[in-house]
N, C-alpha and C. Protein backbone atom coordinates (compact mmCIF):
# COMPACT_ATOMS: atom_id res chain seq x y z
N UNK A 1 0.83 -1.21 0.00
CA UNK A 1 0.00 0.00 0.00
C UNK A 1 0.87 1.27 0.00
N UNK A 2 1.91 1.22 0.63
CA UNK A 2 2.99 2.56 0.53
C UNK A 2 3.49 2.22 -0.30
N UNK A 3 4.01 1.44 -0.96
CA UNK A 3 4.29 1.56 -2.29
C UNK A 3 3.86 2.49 -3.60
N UNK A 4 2.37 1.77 -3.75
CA UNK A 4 0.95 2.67 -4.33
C UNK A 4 1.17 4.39 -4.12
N UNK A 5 1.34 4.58 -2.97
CA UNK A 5 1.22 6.06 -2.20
C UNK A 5 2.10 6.67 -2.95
N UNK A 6 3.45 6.22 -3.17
CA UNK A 6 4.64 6.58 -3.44
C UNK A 6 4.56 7.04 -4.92
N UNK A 7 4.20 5.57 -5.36
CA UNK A 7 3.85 5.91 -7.05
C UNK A 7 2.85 6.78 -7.25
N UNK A 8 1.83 7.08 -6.63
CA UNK A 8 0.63 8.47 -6.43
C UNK A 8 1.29 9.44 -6.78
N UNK A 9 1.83 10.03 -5.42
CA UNK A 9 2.90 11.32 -5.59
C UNK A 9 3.59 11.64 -6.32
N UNK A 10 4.39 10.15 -6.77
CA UNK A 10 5.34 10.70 -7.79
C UNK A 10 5.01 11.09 -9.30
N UNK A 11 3.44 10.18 -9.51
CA UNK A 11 2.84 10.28 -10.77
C UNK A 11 2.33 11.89 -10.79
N UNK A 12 1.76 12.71 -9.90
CA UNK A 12 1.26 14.02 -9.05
C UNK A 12 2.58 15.07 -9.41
N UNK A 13 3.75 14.28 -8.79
CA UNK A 13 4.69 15.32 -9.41
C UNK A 13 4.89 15.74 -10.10
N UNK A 14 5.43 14.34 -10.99
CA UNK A 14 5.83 14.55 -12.66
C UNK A 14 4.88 15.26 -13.75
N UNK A 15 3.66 15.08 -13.24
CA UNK A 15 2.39 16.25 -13.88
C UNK A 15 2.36 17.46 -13.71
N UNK A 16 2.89 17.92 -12.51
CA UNK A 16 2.99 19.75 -12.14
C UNK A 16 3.91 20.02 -12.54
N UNK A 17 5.18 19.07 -12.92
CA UNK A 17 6.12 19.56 -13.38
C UNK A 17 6.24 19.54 -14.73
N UNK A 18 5.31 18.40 -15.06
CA UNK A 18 5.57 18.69 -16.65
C UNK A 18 4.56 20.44 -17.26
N UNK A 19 3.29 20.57 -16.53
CA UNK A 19 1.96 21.55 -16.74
C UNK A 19 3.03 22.80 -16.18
N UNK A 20 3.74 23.26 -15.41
CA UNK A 20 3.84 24.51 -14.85
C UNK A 20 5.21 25.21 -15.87
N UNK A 21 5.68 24.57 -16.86
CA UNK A 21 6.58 25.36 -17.34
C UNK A 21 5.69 25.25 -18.43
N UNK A 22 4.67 24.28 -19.08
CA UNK A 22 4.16 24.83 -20.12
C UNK A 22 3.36 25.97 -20.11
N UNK A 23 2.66 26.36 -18.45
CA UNK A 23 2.08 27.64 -18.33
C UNK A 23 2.92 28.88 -18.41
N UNK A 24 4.18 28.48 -17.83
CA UNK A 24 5.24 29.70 -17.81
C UNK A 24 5.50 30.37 -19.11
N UNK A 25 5.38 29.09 -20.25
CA UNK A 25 5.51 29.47 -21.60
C UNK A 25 4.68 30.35 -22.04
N UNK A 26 3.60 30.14 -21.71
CA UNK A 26 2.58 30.97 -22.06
C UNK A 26 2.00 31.66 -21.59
N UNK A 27 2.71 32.37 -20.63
CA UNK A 27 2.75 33.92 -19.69
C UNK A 27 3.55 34.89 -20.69
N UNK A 28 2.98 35.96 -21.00
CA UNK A 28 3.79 37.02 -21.55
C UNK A 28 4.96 37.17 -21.05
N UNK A 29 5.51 37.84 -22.02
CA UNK A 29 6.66 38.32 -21.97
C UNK A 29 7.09 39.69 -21.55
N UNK A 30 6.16 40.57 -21.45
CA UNK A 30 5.85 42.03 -21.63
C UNK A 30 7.39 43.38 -21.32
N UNK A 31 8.02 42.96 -20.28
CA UNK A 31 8.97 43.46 -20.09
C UNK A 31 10.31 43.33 -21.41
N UNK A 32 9.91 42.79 -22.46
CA UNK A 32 10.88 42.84 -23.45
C UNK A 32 10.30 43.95 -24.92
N UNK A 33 9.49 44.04 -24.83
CA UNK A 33 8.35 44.84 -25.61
C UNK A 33 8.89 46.47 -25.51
N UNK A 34 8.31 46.79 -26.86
CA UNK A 34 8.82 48.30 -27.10
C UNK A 34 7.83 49.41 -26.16
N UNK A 35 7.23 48.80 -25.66
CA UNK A 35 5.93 49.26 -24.77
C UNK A 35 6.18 49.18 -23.59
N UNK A 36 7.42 48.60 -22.92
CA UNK A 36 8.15 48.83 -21.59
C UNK A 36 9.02 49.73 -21.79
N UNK A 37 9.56 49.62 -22.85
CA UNK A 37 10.80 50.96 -22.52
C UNK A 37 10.06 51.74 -22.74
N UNK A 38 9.29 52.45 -23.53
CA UNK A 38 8.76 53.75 -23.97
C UNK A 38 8.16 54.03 -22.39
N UNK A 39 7.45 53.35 -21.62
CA UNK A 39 7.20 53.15 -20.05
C UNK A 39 8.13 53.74 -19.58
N UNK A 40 9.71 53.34 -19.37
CA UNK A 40 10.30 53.24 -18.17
C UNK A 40 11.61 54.20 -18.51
N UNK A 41 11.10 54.49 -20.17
CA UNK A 41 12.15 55.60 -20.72
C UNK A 41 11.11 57.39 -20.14
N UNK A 42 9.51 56.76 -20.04
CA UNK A 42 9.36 58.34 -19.95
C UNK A 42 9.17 58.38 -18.71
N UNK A 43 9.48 57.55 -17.28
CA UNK A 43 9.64 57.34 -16.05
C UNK A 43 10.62 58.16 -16.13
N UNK A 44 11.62 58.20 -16.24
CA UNK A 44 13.13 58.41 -16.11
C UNK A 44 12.79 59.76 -16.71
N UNK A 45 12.12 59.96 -17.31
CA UNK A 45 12.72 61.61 -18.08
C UNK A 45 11.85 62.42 -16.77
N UNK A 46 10.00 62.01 -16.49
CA UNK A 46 9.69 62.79 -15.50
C UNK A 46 10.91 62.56 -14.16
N UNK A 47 10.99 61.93 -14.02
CA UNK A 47 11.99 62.03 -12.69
C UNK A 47 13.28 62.75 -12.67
N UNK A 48 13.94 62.89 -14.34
CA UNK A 48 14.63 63.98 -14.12
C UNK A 48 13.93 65.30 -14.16
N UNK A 49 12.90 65.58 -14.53
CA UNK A 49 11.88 66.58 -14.26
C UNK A 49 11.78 67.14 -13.13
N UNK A 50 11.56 66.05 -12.01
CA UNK A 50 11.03 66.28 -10.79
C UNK A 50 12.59 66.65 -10.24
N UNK A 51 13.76 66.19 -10.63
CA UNK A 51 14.84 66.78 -10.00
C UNK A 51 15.20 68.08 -10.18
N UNK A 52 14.54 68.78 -11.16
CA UNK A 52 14.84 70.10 -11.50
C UNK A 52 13.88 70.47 -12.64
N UNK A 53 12.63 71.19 -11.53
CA UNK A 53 11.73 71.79 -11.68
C UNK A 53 11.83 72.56 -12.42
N UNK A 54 12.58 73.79 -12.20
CA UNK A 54 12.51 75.20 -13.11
C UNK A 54 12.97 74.70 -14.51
N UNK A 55 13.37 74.07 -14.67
CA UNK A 55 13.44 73.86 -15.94
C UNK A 55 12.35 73.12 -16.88
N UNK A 56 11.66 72.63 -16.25
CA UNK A 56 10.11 71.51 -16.60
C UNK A 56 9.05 72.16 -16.87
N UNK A 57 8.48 72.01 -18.13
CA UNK A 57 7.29 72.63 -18.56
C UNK A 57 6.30 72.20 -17.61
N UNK A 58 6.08 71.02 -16.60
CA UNK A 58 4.96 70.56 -16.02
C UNK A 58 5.18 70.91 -14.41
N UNK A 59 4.34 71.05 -13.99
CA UNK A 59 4.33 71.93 -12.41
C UNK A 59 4.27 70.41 -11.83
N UNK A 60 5.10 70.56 -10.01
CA UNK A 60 5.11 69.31 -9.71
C UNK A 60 3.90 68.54 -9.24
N UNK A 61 2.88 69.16 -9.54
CA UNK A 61 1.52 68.11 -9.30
C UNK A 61 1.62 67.46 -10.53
N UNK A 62 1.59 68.23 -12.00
CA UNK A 62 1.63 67.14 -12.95
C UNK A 62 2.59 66.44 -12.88
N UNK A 63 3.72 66.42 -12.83
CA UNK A 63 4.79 65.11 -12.64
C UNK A 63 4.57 64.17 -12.18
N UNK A 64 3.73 64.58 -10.38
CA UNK A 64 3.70 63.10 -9.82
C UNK A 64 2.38 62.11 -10.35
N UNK A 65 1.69 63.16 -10.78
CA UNK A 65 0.51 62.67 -11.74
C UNK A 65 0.94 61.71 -12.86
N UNK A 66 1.63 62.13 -13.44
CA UNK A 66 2.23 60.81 -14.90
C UNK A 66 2.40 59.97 -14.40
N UNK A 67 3.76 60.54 -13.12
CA UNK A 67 4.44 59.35 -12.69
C UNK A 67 3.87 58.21 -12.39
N UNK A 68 2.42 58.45 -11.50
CA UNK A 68 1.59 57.60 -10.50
C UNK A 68 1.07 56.65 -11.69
N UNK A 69 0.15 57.19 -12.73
CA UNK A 69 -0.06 56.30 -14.27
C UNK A 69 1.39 55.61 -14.91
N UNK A 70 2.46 56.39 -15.23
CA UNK A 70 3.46 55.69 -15.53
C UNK A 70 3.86 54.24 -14.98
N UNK A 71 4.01 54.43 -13.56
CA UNK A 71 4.54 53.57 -12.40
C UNK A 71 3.10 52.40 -12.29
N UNK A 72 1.61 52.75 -12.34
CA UNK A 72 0.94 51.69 -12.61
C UNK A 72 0.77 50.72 -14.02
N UNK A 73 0.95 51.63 -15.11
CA UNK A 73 1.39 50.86 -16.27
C UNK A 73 2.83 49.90 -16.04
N UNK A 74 3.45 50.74 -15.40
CA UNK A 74 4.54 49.70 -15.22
C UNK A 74 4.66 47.88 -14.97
N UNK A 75 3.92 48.73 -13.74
CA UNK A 75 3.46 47.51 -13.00
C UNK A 75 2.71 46.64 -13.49
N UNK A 76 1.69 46.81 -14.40
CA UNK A 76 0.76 45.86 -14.80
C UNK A 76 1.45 44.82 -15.76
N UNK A 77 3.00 45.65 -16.51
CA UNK A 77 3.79 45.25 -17.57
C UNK A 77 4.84 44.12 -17.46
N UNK A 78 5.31 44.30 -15.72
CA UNK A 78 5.95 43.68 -15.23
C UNK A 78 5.10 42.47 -14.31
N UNK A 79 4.16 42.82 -14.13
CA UNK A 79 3.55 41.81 -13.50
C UNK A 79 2.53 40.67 -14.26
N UNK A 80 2.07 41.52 -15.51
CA UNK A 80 1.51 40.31 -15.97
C UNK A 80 1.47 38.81 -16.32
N UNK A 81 0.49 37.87 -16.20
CA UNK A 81 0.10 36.91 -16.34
C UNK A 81 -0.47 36.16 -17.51
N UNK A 82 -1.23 37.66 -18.37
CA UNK A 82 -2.05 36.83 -19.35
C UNK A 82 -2.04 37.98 -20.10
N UNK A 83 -2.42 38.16 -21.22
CA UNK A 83 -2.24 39.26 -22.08
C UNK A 83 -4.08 40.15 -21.94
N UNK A 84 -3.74 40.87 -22.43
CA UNK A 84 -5.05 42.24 -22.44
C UNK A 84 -6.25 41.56 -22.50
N UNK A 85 -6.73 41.73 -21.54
CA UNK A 85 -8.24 41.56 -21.62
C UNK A 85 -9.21 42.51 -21.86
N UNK A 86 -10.75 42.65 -22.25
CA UNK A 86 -11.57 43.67 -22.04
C UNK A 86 -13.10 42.83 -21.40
N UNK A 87 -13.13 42.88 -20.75
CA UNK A 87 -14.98 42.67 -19.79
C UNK A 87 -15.55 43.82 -20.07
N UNK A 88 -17.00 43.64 -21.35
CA UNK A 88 -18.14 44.57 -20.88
C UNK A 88 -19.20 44.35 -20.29
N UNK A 89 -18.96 44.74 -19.14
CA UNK A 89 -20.40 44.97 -18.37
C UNK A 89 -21.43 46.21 -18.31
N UNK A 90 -21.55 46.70 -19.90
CA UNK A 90 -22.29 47.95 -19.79
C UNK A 90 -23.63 47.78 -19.99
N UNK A 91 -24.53 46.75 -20.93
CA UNK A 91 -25.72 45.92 -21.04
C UNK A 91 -25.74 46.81 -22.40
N UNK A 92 -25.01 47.09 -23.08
CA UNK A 92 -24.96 46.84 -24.59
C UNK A 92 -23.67 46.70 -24.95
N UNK A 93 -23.52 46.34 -26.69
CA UNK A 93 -22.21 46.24 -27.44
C UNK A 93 -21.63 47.53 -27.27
N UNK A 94 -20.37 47.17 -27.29
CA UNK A 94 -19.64 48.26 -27.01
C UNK A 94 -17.95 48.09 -27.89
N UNK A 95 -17.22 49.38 -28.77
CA UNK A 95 -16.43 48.50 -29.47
C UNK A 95 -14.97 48.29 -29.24
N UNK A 96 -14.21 47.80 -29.23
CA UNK A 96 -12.91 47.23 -28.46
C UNK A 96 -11.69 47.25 -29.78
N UNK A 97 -10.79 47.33 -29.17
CA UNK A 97 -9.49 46.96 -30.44
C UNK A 97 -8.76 45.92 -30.06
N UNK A 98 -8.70 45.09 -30.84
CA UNK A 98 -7.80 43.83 -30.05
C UNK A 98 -6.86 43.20 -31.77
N UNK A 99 -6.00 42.08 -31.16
CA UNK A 99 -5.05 41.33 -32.21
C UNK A 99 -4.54 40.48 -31.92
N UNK A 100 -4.01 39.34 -32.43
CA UNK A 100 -3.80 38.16 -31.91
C UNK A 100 -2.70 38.63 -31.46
N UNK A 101 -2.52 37.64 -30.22
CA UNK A 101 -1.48 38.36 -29.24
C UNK A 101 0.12 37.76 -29.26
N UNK A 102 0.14 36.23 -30.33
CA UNK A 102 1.35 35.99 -30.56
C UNK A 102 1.52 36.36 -31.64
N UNK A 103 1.37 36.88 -32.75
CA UNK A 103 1.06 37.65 -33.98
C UNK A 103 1.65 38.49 -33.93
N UNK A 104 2.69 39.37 -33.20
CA UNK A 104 3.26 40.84 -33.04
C UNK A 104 4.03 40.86 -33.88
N UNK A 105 4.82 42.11 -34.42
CA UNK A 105 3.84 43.09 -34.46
C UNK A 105 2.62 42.55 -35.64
N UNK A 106 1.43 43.27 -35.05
CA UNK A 106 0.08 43.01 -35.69
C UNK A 106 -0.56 44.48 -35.87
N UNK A 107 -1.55 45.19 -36.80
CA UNK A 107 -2.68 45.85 -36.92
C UNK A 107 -3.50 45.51 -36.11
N UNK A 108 -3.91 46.14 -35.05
CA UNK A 108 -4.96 45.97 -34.22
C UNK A 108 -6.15 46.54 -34.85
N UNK A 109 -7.38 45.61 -35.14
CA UNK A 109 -8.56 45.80 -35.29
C UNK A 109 -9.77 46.28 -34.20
N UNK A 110 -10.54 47.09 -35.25
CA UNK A 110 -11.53 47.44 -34.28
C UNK A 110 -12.98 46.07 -34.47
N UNK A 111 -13.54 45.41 -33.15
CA UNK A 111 -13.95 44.64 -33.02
C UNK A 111 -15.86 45.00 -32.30
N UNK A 112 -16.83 44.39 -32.01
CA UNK A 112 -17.50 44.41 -31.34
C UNK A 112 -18.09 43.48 -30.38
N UNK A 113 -17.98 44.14 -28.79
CA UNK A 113 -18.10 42.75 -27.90
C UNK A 113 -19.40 43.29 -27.33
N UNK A 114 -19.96 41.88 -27.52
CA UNK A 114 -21.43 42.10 -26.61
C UNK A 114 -21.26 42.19 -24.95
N UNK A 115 -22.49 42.68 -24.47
CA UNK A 115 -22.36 42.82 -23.10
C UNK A 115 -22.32 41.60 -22.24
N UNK A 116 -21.53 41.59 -21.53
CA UNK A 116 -21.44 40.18 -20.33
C UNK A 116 -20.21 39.40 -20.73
N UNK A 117 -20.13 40.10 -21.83
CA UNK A 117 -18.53 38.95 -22.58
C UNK A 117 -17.02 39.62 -22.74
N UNK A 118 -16.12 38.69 -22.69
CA UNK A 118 -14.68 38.76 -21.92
C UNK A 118 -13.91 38.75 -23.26
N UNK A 119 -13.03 39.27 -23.82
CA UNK A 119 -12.28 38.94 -25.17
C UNK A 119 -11.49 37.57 -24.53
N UNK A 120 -11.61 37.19 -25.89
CA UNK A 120 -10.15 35.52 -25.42
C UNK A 120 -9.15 36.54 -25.23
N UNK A 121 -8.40 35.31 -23.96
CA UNK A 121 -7.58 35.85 -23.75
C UNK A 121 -5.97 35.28 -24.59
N UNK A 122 -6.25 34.37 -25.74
CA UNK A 122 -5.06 34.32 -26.41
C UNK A 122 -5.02 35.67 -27.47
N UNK A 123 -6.05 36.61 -27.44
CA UNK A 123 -5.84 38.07 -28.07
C UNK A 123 -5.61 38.97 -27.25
N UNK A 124 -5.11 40.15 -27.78
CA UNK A 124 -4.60 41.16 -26.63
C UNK A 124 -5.76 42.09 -26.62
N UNK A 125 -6.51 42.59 -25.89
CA UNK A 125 -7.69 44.19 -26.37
C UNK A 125 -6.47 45.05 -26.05
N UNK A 126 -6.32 46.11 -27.03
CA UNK A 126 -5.44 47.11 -27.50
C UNK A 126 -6.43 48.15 -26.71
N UNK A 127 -7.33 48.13 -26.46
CA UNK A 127 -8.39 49.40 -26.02
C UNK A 127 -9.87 49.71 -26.16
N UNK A 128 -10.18 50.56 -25.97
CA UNK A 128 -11.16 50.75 -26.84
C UNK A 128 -11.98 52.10 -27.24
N UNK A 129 -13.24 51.43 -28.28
CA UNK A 129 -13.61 52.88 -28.82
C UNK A 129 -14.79 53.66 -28.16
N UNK A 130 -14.65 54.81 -28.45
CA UNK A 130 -15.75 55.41 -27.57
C UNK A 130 -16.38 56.65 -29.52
N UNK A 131 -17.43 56.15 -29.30
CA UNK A 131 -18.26 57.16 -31.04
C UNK A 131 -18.36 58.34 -30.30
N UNK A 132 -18.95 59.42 -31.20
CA UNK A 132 -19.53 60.32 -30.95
C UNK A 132 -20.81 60.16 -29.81
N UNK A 133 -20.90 60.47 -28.78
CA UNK A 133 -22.34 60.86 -28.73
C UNK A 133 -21.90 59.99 -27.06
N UNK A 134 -20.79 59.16 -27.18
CA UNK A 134 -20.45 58.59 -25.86
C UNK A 134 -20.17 59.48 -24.51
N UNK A 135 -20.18 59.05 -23.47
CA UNK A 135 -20.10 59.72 -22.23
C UNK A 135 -19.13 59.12 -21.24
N UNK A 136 -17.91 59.73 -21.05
CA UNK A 136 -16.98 58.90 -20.17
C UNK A 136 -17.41 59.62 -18.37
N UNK A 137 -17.96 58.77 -17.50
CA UNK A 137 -18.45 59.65 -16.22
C UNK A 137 -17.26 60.48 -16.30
N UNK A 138 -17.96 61.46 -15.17
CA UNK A 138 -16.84 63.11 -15.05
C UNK A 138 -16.72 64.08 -15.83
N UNK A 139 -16.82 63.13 -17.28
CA UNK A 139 -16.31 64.32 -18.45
C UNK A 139 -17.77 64.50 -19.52
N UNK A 140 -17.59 65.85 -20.61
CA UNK A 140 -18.61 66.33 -21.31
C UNK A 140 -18.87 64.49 -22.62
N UNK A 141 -19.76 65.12 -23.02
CA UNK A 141 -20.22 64.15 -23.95
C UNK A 141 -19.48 64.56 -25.35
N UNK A 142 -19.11 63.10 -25.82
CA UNK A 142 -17.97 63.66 -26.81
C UNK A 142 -18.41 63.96 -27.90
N UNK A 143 -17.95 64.77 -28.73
CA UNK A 143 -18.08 65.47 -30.07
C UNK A 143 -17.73 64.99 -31.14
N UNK A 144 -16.02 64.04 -31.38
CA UNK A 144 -16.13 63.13 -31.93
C UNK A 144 -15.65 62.01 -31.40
N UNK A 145 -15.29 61.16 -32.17
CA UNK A 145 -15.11 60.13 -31.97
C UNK A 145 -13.11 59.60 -31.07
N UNK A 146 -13.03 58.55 -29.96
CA UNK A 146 -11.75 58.71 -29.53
C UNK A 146 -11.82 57.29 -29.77
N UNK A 147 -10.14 56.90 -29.30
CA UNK A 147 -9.79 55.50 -28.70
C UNK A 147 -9.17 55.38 -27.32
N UNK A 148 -9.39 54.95 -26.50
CA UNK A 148 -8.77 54.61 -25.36
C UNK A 148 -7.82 53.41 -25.13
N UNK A 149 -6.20 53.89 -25.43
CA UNK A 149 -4.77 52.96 -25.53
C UNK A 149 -4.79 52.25 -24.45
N UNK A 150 -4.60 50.81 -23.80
CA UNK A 150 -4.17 50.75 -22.73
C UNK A 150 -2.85 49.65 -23.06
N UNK A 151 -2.07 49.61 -21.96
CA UNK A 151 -0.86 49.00 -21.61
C UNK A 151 -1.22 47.50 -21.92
N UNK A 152 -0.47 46.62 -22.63
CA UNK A 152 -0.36 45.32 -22.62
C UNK A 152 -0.67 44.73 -21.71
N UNK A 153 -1.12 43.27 -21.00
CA UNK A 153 -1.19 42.92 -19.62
C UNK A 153 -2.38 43.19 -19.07
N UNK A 154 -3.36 44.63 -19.52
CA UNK A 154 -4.26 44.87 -18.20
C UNK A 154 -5.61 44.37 -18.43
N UNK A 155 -5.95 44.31 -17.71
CA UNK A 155 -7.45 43.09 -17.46
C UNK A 155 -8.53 44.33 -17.01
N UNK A 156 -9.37 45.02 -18.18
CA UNK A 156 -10.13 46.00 -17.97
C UNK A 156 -11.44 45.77 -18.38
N UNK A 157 -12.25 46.48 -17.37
CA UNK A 157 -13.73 46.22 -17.39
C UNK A 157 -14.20 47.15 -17.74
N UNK A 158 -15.11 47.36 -18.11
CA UNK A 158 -16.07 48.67 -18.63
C UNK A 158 -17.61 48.22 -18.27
N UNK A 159 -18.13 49.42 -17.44
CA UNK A 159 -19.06 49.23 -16.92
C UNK A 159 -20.03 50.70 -17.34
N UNK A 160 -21.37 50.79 -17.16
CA UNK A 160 -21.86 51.76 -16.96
C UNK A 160 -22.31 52.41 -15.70
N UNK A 161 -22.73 53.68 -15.52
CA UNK A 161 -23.51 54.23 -14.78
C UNK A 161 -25.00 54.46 -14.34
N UNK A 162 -25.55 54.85 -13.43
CA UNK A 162 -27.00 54.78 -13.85
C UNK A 162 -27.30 55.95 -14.94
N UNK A 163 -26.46 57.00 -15.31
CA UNK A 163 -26.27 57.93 -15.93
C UNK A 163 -25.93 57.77 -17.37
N UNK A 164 -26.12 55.99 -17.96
CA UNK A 164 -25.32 56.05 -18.37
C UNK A 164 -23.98 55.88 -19.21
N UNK A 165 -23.13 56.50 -18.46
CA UNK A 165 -21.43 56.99 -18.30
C UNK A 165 -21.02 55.71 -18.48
N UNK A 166 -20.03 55.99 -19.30
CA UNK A 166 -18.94 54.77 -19.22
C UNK A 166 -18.01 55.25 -18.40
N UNK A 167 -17.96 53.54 -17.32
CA UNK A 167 -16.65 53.73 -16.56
C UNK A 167 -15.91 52.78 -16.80
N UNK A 168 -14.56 53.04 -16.14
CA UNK A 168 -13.17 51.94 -16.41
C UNK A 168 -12.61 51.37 -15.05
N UNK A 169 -12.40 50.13 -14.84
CA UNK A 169 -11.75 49.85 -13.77
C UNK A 169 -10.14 50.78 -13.61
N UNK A 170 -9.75 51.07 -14.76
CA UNK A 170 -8.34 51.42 -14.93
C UNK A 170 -8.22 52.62 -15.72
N UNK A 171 -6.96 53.56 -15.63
CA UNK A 171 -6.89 54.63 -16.27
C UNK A 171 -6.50 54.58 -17.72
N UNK A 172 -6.24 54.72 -18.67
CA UNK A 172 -6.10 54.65 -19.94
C UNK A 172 -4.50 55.06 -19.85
N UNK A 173 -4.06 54.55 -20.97
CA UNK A 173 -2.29 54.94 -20.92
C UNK A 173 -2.63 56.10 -22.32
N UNK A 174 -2.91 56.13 -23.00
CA UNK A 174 -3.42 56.92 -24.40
C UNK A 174 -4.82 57.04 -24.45
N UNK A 175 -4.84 58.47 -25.15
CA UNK A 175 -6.53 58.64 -25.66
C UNK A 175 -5.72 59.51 -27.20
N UNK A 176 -6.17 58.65 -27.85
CA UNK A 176 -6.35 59.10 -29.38
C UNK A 176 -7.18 59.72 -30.27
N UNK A 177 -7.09 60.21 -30.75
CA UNK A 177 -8.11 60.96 -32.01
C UNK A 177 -7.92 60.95 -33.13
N UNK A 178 -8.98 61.04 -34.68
CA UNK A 178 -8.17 60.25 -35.59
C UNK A 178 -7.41 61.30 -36.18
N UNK A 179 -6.75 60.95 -36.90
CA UNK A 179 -5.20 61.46 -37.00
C UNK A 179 -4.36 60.48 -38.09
N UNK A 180 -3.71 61.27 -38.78
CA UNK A 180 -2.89 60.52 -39.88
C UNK A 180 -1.79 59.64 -38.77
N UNK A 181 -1.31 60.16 -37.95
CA UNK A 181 -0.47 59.78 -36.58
C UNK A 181 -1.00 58.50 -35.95
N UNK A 182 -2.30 58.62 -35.76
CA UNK A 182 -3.20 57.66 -35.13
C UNK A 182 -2.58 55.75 -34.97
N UNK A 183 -2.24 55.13 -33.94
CA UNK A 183 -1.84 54.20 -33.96
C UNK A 183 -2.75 52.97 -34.30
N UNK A 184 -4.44 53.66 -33.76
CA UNK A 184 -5.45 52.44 -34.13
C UNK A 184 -6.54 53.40 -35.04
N UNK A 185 -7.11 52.16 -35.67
CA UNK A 185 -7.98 52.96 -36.75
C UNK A 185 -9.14 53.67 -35.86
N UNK A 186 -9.47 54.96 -36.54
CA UNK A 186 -10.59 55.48 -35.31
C UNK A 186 -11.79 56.13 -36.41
N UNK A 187 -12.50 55.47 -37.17
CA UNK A 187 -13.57 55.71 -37.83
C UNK A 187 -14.86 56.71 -36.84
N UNK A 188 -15.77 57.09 -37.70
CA UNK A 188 -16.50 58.34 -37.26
C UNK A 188 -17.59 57.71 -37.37
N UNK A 189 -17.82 57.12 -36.05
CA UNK A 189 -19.27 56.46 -35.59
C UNK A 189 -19.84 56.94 -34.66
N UNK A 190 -21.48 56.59 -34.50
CA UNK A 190 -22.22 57.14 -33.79
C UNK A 190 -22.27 56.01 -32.49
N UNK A 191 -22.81 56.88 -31.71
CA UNK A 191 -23.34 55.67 -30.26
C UNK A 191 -24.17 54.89 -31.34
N UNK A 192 -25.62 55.36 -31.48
CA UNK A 192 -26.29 54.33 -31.89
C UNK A 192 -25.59 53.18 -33.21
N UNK A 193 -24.99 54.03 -33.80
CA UNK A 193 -24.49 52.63 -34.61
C UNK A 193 -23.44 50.96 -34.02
N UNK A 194 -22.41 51.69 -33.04
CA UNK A 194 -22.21 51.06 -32.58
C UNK A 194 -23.46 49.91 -31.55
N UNK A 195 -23.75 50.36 -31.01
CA UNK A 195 -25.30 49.97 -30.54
C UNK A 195 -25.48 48.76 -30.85
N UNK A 196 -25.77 49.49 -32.32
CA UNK A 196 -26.76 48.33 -33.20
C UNK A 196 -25.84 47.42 -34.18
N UNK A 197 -24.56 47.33 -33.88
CA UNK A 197 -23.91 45.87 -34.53
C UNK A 197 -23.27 44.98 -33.71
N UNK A 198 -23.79 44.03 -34.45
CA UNK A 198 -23.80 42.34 -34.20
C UNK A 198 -22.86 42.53 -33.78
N UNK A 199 -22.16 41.87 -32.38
CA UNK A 199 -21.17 41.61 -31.76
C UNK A 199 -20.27 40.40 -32.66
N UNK A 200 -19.05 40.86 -32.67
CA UNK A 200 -17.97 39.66 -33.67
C UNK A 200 -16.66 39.15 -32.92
N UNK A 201 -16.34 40.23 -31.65
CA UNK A 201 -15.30 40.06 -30.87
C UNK A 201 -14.89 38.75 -30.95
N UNK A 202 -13.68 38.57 -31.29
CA UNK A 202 -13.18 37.13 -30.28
C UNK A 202 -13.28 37.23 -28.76
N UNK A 203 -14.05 36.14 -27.93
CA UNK A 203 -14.65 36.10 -26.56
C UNK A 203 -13.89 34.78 -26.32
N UNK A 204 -13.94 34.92 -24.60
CA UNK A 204 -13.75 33.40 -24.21
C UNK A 204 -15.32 32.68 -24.34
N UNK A 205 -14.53 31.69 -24.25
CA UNK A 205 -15.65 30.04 -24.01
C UNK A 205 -16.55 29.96 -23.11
């Protein structure tokens, strides 16, 4: 019977050990990405900022302000687990940018995820879109159309208000507008159109 036991465990072992480096494999990488240095290169420039003020276009409330977004993008970059997620919980479609996430570099597409649903997470959500006519709580109702950039890694929800307002679990690293510059495509849509199309997102299972 201890014999049995023995061979148990050891069969128990050789399974976590074979499963936990294939998960390791397939944990991002994120800290090697051109999207950490551009991070931890504009860390370093506010902080020489903050060492010598008079010379800094930004007063030291804005400094520690970047910094605090800088230093949480950081973190999400260095800490991640699984690549970009987006959860909408607003109780309609709402539209997202995402790309396959071993695919880099890739064109990130603009996508539509229905409400209650999670993008797979073997795609990255690059962000997302907000049309004309959208309402981010706090702020005026927009005029045209934006994108909201976020950091590789972060696992963001979007929810509404009773108002409403779109809110974010997390702060945005970029807000875009369209622009020949523009990193994601930002077409000139309405709330209601978005609204009213068929959700296509890649979702989990």
């Amino acid at each position: 019977m201890k014999g049995f036991k023995l061979v148990l465990v050891a069969l128990v072992m050789l399974i976590q050990i074979a499963i936990v480096p294939a998960a390791l494999a397939d944990a991002p990488k994120l800290t090697t990405t051109p999207e950490y240095t551009e991070v931890t290169t504009a860390i370093a420039d506010l902080l020489n900022a903050k060492s010598d003020p008079e010379n800094s276009e930004l007063s030291p409330v804005e400094i520690e302000q970047k910094l605090g977004a800088l230093n949480l993008q950081k973190y999400i970059l260095e800490t991640a687990s699984d690549w970009s997620q987006c959860r909408n919980e607003t109780g309609k479609t709402i539209a997202v940018y995402a790309h396959k996430a071993k695919k880099t570099p890739q064109p990130s597409t603009l996508y539509y995820l229905g409400t209650g649903k999670t993008t797979d997470d073997d795609w990255n959500c690059d962000g997302i879109y907000l049309p004309t006519g959208a309402k981010l709580a706090g702020q005026p109702e927009l005029t045209q159309p934006i994108a909201l950039q976020f950091v590789s890694g972060t696992q963001l929800t979007i929810t509404s208000n009773p108002d409403g307002e779109i809110e974010l679990n997390l702060p945005a690293a970029k807000t875009l507008t369209a622009s020949p510059d523009s990193t994601l495509p930002i077409p000139n849509l309405t709330l209601a159109s978005v609204e009213a199309t068929a959700p296509n997102a890649p979702i989990e299972d």
